[in-house]
C-alpha atoms as a PDB file:
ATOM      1  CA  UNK A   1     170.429 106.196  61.974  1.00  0.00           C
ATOM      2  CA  UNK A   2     173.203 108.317  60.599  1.00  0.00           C
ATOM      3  CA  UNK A   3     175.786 110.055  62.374  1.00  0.00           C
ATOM      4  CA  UNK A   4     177.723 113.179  62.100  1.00  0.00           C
ATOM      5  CA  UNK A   5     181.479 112.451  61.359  1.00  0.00           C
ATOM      6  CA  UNK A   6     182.392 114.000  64.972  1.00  0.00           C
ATOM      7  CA  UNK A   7     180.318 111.773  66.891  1.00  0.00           C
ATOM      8  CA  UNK A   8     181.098 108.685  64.143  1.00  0.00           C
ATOM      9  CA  UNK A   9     184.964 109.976  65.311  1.00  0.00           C
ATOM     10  CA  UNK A  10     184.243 109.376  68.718  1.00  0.00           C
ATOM     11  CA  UNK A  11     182.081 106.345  68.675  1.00  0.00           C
ATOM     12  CA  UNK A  12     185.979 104.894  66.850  1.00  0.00           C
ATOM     13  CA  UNK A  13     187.903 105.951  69.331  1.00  0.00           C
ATOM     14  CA  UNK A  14     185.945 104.820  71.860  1.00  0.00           C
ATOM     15  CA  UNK A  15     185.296 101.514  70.260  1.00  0.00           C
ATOM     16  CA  UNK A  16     189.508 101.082  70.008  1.00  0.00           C
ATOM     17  CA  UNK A  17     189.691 101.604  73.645  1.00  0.00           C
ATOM     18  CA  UNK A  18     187.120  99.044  74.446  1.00  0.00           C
ATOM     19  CA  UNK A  19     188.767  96.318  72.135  1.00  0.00           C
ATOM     20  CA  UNK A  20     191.931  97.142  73.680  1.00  0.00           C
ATOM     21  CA  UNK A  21     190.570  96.420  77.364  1.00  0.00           C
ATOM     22  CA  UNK A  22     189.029  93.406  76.500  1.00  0.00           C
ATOM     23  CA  UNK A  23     192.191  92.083  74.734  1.00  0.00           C
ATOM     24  CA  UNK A  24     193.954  93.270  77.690  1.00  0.00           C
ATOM     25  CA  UNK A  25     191.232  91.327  79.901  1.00  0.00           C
ATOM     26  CA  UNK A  26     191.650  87.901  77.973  1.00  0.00           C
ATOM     27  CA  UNK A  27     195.077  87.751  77.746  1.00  0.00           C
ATOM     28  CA  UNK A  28     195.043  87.764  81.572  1.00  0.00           C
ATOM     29  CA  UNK A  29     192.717  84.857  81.193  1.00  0.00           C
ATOM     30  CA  UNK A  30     194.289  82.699  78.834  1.00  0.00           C
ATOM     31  CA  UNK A  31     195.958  79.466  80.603  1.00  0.00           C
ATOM     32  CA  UNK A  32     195.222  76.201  81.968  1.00  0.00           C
ATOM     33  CA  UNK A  33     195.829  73.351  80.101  1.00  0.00           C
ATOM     34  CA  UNK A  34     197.730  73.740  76.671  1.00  0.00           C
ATOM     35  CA  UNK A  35     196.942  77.558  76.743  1.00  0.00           C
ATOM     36  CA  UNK A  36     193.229  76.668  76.359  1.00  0.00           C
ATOM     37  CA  UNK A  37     190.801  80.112  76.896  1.00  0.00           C
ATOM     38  CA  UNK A  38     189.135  79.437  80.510  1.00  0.00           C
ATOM     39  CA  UNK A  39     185.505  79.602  80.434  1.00  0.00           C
ATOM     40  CA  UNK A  40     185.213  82.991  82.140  1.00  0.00           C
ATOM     41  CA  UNK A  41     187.363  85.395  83.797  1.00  0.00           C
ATOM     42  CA  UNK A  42     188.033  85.932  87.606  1.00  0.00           C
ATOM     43  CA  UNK A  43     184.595  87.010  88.969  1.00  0.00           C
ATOM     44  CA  UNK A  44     185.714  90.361  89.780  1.00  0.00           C
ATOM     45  CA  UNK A  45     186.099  90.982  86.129  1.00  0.00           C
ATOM     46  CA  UNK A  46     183.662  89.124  84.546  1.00  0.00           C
ATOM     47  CA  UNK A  47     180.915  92.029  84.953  1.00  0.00           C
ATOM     48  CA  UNK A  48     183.265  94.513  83.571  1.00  0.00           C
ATOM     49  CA  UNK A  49     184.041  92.080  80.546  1.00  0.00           C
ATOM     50  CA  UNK A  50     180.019  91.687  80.024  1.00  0.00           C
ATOM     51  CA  UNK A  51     179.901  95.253  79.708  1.00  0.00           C
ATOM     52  CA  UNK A  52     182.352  96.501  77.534  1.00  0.00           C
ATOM     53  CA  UNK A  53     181.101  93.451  75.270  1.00  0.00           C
ATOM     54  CA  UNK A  54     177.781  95.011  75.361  1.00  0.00           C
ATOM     55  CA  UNK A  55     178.814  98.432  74.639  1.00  0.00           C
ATOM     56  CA  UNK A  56     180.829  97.233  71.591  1.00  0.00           C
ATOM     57  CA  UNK A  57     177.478  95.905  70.180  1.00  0.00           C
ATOM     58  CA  UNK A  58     175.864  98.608  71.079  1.00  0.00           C
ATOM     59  CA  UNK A  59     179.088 101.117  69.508  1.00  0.00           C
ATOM     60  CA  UNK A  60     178.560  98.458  66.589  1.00  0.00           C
ATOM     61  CA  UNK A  61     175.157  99.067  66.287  1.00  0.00           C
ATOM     62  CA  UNK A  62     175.392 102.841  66.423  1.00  0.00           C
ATOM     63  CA  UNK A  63     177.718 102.988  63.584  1.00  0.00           C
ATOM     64  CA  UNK A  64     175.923  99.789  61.287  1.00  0.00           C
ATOM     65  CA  UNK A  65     178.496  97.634  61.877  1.00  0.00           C
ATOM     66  CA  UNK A  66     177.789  93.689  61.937  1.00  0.00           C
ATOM     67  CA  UNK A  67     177.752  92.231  65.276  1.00  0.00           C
ATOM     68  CA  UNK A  68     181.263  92.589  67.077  1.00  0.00           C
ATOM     69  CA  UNK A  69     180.201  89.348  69.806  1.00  0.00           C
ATOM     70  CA  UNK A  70     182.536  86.395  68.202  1.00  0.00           C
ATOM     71  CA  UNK A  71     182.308  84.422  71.220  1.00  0.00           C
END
């Protein structure tokens, strides 16, 4: 499905913001042993990080991008 270049302008921006919180999100995570990733996030945060990663694919999806998950 097509979009108009104002709502592909916002579906960008917003799509920036959200890669920007989860960076944010697992560069608090990162540590333990050697700098190894941990597994998941503190619990209070792991919802929030499931849903920004599901509105990227979904951002992704709106604007025919591949899939954004490289988990």
């Amino acid at each position: 499905m097509p979009v108009d270049d104002d709502i592909r302008r916002q579906l960008l921006e917003a799509r920036t913001a959200i890669l920007v919180q989860l960076d944010d999100l697992e560069v608090r995570w990162r540590g333990g042993f050697n700098g190894h990733w941990q597994l998941r996030g503190p619990q209070d945060a792991g919802d929030v990080y499931d849903e920004l990663k599901q509105e990227l694919r979904e951002i992704d999806e709106l604007l025919g991008l591949g899939s954004s998950d490289a988990d």
